[in-house]
PDB file of N, CA and C in Angstrom:
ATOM      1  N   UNK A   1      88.683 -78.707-139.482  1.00  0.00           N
ATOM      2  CA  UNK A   1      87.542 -78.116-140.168  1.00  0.00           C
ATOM      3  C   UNK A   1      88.085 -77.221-141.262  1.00  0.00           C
ATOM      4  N   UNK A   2      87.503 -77.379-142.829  1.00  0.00           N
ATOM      5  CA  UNK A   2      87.821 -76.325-143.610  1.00  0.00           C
ATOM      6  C   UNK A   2      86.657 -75.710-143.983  1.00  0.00           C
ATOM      7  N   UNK A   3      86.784 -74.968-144.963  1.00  0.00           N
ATOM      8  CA  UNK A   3      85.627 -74.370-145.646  1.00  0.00           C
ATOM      9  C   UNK A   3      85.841 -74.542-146.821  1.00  0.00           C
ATOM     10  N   UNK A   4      85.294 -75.404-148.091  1.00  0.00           N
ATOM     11  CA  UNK A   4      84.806 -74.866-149.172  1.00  0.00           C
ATOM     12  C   UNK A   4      86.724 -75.410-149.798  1.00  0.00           C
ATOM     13  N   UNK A   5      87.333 -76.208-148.939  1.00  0.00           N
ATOM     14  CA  UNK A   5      88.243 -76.818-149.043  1.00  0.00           C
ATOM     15  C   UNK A   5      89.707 -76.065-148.517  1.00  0.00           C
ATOM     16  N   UNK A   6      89.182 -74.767-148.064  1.00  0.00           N
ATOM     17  CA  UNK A   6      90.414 -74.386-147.686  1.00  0.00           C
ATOM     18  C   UNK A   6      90.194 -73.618-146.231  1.00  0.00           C
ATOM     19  N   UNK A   7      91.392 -72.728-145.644  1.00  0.00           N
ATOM     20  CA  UNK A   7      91.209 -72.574-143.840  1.00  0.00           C
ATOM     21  C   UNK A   7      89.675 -72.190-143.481  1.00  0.00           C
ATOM     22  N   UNK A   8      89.562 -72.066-142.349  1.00  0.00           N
ATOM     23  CA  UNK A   8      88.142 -71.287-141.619  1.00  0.00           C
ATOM     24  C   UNK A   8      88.278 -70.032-142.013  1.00  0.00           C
ATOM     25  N   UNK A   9      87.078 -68.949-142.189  1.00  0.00           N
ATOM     26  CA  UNK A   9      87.382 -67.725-142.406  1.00  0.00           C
ATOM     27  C   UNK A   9      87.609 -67.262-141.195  1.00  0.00           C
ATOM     28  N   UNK A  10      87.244 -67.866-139.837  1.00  0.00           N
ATOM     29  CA  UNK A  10      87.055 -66.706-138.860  1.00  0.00           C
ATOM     30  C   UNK A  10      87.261 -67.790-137.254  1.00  0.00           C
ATOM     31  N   UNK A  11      87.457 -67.585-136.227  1.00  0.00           N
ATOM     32  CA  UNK A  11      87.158 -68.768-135.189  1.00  0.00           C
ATOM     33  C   UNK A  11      85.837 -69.568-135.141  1.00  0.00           C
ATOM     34  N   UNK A  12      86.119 -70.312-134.575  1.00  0.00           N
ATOM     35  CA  UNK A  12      84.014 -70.925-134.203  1.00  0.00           C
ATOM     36  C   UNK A  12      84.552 -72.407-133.296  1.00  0.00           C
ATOM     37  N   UNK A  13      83.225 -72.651-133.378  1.00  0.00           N
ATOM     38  CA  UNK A  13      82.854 -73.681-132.221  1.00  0.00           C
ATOM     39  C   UNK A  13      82.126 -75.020-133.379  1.00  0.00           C
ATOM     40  N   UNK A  14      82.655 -76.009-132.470  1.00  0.00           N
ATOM     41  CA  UNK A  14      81.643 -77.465-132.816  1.00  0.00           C
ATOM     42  C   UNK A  14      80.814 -77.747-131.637  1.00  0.00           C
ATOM     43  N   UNK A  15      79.980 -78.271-132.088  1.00  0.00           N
ATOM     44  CA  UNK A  15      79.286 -79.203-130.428  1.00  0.00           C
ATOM     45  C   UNK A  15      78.739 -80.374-130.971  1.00  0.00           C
ATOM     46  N   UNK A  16      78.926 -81.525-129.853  1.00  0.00           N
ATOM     47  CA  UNK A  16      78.382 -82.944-130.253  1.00  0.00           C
ATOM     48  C   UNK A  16      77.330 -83.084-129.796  1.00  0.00           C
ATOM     49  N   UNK A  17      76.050 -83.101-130.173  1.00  0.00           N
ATOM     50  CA  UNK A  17      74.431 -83.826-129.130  1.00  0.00           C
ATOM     51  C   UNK A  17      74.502 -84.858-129.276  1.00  0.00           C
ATOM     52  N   UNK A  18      74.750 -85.382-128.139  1.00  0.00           N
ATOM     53  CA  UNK A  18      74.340 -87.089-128.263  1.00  0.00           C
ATOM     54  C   UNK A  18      72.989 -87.670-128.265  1.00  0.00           C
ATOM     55  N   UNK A  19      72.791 -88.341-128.927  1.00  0.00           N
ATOM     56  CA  UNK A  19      71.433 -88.778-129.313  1.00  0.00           C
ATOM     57  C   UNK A  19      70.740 -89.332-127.843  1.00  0.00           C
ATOM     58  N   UNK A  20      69.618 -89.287-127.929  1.00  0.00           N
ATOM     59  CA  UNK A  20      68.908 -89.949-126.810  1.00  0.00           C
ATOM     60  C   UNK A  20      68.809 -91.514-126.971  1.00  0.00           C
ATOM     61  N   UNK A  21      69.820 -92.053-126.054  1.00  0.00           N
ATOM     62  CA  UNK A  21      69.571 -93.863-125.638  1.00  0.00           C
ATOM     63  C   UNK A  21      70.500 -94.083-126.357  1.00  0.00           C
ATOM     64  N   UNK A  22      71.279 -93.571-127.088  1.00  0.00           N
ATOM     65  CA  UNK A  22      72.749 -94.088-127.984  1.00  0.00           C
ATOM     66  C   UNK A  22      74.243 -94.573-127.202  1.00  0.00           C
ATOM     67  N   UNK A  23      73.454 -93.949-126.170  1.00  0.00           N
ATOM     68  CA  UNK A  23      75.370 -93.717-125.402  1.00  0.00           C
ATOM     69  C   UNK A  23      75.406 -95.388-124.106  1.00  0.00           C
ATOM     70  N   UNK A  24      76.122 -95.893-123.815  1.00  0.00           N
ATOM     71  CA  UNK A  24      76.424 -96.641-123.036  1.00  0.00           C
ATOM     72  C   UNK A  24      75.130 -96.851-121.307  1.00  0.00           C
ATOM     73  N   UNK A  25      75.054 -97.806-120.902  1.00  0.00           N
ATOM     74  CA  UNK A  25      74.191 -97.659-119.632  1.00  0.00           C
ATOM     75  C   UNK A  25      75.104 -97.174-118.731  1.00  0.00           C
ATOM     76  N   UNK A  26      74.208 -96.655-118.164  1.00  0.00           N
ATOM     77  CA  UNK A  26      74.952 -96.371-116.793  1.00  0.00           C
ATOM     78  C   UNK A  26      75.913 -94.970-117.164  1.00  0.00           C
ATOM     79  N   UNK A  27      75.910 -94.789-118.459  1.00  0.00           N
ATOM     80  CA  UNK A  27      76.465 -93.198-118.705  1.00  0.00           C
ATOM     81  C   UNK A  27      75.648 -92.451-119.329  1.00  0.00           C
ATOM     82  N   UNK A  28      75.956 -91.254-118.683  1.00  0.00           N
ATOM     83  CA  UNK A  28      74.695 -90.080-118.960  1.00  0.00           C
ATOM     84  C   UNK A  28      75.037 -89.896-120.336  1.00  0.00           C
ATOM     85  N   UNK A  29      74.027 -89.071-120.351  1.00  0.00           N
ATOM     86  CA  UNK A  29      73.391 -88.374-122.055  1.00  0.00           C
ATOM     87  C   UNK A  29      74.769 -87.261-121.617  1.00  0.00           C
ATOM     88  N   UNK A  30      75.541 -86.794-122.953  1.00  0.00           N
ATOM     89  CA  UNK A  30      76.234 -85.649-122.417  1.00  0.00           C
ATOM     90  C   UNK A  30      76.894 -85.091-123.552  1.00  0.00           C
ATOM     91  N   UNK A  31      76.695 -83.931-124.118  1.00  0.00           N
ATOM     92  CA  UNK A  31      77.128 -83.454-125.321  1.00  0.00           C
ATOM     93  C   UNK A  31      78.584 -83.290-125.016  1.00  0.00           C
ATOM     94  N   UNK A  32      79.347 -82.846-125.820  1.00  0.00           N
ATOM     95  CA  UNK A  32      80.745 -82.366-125.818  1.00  0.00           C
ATOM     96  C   UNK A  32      80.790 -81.267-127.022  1.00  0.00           C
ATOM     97  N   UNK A  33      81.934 -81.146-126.797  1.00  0.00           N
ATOM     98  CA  UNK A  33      82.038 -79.367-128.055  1.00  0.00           C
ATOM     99  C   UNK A  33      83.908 -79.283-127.902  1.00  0.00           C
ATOM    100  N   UNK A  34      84.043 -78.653-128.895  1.00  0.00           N
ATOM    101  CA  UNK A  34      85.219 -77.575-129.175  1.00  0.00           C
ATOM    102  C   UNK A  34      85.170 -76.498-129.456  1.00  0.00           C
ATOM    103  N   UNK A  35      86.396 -75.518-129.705  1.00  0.00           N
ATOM    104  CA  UNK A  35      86.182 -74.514-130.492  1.00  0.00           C
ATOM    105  C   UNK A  35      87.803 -74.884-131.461  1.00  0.00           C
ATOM    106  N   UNK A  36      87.328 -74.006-132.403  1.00  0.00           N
ATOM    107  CA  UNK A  36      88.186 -73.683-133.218  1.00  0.00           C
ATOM    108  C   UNK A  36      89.110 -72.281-133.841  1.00  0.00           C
ATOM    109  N   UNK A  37      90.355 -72.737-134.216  1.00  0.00           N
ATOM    110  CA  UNK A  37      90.573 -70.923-134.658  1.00  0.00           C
ATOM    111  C   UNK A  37      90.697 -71.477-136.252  1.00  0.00           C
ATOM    112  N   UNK A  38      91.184 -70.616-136.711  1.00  0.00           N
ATOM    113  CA  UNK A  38      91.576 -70.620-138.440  1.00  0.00           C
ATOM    114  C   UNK A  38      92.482 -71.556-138.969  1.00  0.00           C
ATOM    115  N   UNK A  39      92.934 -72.373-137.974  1.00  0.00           N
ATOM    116  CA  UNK A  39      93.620 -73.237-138.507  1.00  0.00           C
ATOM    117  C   UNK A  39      92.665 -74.568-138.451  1.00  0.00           C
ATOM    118  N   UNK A  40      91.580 -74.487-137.895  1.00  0.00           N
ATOM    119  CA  UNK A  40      90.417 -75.826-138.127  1.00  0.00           C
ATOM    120  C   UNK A  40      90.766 -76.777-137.190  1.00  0.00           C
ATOM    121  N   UNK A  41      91.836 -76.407-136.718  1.00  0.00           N
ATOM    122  CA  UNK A  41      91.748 -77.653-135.516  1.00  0.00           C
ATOM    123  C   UNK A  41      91.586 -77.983-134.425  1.00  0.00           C
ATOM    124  N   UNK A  42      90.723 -78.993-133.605  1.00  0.00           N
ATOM    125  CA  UNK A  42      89.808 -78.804-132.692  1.00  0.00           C
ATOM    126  C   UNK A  42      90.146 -80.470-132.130  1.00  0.00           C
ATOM    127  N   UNK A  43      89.979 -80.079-130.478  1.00  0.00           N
ATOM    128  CA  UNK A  43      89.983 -81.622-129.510  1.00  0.00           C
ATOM    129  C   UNK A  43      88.717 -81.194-128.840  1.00  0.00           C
ATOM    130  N   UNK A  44      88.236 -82.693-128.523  1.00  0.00           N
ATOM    131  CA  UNK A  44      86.432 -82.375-128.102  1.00  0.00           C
ATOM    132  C   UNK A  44      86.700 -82.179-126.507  1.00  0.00           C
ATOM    133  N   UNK A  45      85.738 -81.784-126.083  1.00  0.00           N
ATOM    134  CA  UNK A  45      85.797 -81.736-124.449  1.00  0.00           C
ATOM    135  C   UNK A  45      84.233 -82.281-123.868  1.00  0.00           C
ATOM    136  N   UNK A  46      84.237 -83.271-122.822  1.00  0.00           N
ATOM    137  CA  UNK A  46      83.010 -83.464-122.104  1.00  0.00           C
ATOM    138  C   UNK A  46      82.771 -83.091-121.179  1.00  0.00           C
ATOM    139  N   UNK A  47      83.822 -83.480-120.343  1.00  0.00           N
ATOM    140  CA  UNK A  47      83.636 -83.046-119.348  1.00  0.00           C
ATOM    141  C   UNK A  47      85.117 -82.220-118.518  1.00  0.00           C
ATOM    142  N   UNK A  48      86.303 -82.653-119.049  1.00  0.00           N
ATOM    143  CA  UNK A  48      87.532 -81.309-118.695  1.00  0.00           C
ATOM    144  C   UNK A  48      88.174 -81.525-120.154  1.00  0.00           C
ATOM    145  N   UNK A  49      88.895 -80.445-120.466  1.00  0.00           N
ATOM    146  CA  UNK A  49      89.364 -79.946-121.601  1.00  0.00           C
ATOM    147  C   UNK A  49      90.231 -81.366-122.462  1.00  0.00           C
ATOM    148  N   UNK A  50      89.729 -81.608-123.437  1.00  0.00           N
ATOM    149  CA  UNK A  50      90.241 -82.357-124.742  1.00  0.00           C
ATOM    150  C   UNK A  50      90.246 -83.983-123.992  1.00  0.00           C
ATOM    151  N   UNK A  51      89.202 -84.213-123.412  1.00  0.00           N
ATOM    152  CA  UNK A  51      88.649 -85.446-122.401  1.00  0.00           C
ATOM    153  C   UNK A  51      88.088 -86.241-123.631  1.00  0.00           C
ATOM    154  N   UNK A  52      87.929 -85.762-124.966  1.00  0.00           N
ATOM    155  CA  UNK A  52      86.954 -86.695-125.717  1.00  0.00           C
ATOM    156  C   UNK A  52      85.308 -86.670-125.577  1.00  0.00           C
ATOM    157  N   UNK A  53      84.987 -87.818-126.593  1.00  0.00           N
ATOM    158  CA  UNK A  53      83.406 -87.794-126.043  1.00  0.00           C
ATOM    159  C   UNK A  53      82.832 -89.508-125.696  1.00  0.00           C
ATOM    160  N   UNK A  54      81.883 -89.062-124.882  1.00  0.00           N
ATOM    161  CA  UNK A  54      81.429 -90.430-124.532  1.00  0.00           C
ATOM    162  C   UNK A  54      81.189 -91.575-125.653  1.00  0.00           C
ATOM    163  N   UNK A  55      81.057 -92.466-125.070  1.00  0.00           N
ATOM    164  CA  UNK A  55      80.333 -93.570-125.897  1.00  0.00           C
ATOM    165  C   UNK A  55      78.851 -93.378-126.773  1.00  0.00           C
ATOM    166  N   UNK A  56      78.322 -92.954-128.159  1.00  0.00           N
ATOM    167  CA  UNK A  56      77.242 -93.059-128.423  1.00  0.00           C
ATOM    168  C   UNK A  56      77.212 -92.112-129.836  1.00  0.00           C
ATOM    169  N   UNK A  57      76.189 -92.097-130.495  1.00  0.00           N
ATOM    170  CA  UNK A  57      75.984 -91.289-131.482  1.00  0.00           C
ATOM    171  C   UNK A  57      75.512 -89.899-131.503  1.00  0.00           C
ATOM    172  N   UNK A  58      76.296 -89.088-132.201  1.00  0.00           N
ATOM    173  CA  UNK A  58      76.176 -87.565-132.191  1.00  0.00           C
ATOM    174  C   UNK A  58      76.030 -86.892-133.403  1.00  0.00           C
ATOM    175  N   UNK A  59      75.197 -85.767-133.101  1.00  0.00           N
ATOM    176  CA  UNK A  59      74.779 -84.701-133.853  1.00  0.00           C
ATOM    177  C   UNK A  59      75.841 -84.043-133.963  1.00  0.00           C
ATOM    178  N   UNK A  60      76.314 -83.418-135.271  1.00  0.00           N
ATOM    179  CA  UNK A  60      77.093 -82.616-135.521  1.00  0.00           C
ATOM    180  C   UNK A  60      76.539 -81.046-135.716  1.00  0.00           C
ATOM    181  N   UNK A  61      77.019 -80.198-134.866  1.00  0.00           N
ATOM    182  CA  UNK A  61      76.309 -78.681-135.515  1.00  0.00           C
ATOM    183  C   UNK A  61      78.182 -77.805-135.568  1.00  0.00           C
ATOM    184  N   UNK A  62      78.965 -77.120-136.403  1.00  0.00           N
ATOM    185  CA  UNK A  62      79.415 -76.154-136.601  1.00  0.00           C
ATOM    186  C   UNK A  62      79.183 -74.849-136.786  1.00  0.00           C
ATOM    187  N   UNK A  63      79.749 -73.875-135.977  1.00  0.00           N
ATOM    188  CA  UNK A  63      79.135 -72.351-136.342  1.00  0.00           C
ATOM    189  C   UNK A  63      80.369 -71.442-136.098  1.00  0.00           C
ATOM    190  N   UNK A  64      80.359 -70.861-136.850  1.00  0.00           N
ATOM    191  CA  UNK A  64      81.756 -69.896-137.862  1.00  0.00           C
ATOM    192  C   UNK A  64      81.150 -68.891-137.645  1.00  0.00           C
ATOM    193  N   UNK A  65      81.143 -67.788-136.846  1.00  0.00           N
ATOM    194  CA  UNK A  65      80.428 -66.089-137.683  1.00  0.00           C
ATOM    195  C   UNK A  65      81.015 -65.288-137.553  1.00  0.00           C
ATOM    196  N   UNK A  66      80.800 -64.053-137.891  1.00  0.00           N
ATOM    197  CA  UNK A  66      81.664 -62.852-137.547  1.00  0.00           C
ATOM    198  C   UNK A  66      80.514 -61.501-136.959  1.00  0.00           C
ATOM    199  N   UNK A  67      80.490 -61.528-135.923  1.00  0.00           N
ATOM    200  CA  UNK A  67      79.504 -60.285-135.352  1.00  0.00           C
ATOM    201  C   UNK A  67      78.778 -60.902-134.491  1.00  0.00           C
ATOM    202  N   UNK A  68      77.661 -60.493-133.777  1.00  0.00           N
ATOM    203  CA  UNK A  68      76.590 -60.959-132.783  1.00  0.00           C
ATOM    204  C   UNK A  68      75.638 -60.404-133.784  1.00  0.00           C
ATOM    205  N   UNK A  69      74.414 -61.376-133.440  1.00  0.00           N
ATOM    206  CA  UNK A  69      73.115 -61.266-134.317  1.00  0.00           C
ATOM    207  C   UNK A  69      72.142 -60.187-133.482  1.00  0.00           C
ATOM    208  N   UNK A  70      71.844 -59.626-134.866  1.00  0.00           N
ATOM    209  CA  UNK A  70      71.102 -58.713-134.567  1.00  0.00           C
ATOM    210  C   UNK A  70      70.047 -57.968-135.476  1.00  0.00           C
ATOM    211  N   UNK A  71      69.120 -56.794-135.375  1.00  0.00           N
ATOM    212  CA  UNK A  71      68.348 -56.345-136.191  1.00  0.00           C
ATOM    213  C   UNK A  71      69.074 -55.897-137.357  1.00  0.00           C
ATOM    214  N   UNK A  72      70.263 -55.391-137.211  1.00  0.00           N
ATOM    215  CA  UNK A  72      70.865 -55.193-138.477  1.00  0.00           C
ATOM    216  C   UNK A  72      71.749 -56.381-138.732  1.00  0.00           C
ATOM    217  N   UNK A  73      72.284 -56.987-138.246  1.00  0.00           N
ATOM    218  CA  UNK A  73      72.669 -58.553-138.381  1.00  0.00           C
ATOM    219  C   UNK A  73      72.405 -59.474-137.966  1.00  0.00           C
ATOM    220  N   UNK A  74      71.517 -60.334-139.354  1.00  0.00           N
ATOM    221  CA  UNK A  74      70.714 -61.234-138.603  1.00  0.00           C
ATOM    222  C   UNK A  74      71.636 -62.679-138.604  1.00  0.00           C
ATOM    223  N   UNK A  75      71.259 -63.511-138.560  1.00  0.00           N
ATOM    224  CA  UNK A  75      72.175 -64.754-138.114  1.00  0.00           C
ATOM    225  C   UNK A  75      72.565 -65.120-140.187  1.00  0.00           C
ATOM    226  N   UNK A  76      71.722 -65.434-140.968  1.00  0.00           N
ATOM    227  CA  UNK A  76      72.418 -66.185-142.173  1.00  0.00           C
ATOM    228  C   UNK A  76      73.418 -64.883-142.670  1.00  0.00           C
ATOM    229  N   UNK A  77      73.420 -64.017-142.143  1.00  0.00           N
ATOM    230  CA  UNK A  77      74.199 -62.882-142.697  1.00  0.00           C
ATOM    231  C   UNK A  77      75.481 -63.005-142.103  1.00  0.00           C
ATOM    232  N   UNK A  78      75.552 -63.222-140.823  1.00  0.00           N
ATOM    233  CA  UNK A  78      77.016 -62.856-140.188  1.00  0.00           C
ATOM    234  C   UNK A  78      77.443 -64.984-139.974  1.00  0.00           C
ATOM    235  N   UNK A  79      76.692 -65.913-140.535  1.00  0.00           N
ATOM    236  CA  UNK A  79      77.268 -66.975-140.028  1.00  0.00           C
ATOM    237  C   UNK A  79      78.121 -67.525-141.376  1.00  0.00           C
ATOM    238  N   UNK A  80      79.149 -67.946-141.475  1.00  0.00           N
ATOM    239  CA  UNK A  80      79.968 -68.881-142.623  1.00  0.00           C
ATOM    240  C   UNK A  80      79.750 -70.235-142.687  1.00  0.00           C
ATOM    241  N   UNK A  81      78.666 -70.574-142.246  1.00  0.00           N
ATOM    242  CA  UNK A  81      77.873 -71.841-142.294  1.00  0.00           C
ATOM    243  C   UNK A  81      77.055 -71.796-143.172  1.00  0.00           C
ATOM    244  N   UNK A  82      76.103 -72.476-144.327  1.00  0.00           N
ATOM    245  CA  UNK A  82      75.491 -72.325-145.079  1.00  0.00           C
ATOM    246  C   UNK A  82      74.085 -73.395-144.430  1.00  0.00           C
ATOM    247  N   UNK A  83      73.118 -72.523-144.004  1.00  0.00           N
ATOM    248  CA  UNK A  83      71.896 -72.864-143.340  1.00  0.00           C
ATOM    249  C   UNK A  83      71.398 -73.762-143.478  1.00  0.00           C
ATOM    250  N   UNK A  84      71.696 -74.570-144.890  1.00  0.00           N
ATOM    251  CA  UNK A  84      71.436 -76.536-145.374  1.00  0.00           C
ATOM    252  C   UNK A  84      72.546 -76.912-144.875  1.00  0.00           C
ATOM    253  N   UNK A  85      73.401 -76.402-144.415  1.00  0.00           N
ATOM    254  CA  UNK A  85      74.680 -77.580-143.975  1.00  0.00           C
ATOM    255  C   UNK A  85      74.292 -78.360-142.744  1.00  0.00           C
ATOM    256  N   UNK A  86      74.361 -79.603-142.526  1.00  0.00           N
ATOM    257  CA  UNK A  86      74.228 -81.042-141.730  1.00  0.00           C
ATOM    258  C   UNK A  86      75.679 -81.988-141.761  1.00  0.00           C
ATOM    259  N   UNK A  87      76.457 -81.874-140.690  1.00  0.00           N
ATOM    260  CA  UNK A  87      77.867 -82.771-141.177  1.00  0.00           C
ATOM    261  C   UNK A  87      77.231 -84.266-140.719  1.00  0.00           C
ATOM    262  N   UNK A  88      78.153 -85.110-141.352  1.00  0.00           N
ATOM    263  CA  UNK A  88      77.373 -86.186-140.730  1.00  0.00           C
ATOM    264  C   UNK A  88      77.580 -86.644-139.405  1.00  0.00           C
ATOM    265  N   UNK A  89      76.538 -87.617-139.371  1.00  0.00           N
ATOM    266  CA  UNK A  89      76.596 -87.874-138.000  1.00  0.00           C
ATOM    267  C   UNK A  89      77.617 -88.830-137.354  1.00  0.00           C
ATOM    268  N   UNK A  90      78.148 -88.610-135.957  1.00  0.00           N
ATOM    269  CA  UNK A  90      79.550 -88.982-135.920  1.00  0.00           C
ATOM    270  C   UNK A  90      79.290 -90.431-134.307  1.00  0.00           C
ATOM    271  N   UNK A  91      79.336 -91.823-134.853  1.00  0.00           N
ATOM    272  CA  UNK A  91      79.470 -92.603-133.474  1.00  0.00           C
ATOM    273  C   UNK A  91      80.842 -92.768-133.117  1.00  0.00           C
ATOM    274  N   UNK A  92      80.827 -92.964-131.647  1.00  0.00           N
ATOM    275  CA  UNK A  92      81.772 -93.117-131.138  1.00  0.00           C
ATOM    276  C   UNK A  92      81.330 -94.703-130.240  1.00  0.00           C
ATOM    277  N   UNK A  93      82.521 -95.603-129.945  1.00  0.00           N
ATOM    278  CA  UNK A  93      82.048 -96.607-129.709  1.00  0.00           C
ATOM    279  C   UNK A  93      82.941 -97.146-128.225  1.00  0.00           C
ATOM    280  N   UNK A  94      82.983 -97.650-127.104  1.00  0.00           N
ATOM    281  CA  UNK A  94      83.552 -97.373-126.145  1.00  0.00           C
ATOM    282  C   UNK A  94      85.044 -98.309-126.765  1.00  0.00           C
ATOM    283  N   UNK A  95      85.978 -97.775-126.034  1.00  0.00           N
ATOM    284  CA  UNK A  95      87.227 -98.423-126.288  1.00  0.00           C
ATOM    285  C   UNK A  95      88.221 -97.706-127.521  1.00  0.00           C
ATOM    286  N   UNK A  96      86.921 -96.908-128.364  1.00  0.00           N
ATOM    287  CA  UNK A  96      87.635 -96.484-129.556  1.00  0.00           C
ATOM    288  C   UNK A  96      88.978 -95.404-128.911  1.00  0.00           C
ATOM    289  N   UNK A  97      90.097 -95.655-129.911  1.00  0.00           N
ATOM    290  CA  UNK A  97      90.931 -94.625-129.632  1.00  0.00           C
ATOM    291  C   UNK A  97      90.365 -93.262-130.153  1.00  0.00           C
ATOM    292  N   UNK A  98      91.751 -92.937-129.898  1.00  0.00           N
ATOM    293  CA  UNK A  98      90.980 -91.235-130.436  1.00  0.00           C
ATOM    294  C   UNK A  98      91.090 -91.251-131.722  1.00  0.00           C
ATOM    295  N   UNK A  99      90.246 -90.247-132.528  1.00  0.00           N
ATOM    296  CA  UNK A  99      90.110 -90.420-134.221  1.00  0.00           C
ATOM    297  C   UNK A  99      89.926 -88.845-134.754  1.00  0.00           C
ATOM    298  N   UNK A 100      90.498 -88.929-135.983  1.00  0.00           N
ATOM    299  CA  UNK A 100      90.798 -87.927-136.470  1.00  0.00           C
ATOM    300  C   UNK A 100      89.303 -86.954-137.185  1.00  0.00           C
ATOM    301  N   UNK A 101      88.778 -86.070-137.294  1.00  0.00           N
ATOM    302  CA  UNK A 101      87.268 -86.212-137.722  1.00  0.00           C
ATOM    303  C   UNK A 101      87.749 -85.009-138.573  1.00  0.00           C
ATOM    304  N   UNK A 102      87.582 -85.033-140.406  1.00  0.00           N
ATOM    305  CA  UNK A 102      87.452 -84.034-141.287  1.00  0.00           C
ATOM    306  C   UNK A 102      86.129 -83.238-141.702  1.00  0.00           C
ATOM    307  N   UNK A 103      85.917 -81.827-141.642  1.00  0.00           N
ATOM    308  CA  UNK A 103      84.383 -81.616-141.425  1.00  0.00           C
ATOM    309  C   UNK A 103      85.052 -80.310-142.822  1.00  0.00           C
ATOM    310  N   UNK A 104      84.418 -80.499-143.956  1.00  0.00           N
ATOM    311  CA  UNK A 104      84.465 -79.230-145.112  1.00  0.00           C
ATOM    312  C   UNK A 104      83.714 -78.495-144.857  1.00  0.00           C
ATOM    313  N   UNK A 105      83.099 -77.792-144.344  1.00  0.00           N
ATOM    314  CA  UNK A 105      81.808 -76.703-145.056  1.00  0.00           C
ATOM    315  C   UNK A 105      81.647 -76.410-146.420  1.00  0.00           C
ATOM    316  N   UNK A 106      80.827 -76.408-146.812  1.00  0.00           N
ATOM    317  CA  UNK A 106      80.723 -76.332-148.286  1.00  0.00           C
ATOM    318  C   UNK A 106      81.011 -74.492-148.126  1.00  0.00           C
ATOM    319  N   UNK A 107      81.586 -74.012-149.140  1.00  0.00           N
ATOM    320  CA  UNK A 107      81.365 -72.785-149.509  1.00  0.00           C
ATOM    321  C   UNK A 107      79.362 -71.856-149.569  1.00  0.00           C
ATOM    322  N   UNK A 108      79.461 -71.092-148.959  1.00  0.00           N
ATOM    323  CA  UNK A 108      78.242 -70.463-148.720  1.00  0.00           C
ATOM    324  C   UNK A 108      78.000 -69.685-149.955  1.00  0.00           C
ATOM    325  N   UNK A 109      76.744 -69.951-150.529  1.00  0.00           N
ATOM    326  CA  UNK A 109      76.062 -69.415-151.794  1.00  0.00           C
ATOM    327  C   UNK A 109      76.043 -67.816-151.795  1.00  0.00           C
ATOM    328  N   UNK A 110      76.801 -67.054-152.667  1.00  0.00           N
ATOM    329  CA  UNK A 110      76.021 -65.519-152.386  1.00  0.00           C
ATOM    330  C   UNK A 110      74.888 -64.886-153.066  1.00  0.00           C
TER     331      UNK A 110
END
């Protein structure tokens, strides 16, 4: 993961939603996630650590911030995500090896 083409400003997390009815029979619906530090690089986890993700199509959400949200910091303030950002959406197909996934954030407007 970069930002705006260069490191993360800060740690954060990915998470995968898998779409409803995308994923294989007989295997559950089941998101997966990482986290990340400043160096952007991240292995997914489903179900034990850097396990990958199931078979099926996923939602991409990234979130970068610095602080906990609150009345004096509200979320577009403390997040390094830019509130139109959507990465695309990522299938995975059974058998696939593991694959490398590049995610930019665009630089956040001030």
């Amino acid at each position: 993961i970069t930002f705006g083409g260069g490191p993360t400003p800060h740690d954060g997390s990915i998470v995968f939603v898998q779409e409803p009815g995308s994923g294989m029979p007989g295997l559950p619906n089941r998101p997966g996630h990482a986290s990340f530090s400043t160096d952007g690089k991240f292995a997914a986890t489903t179900f034990k650590p850097e396990d990958g993700l199931l078979p099926g199509k996923y939602r991409v959400n990234i979130e970068c911030v610095n602080g906990v949200p609150g009345p004096d910091s509200p979320w577009d303030k403390i997040s390094f995500v830019p509130a139109d950002y959507q990465p695309p959406e990522l299938v995975v197909t059974e058998g696939q090896p593991a694959i490398e996934m590049n995610y930019d954030v665009p630089a956040k407007k001030k």
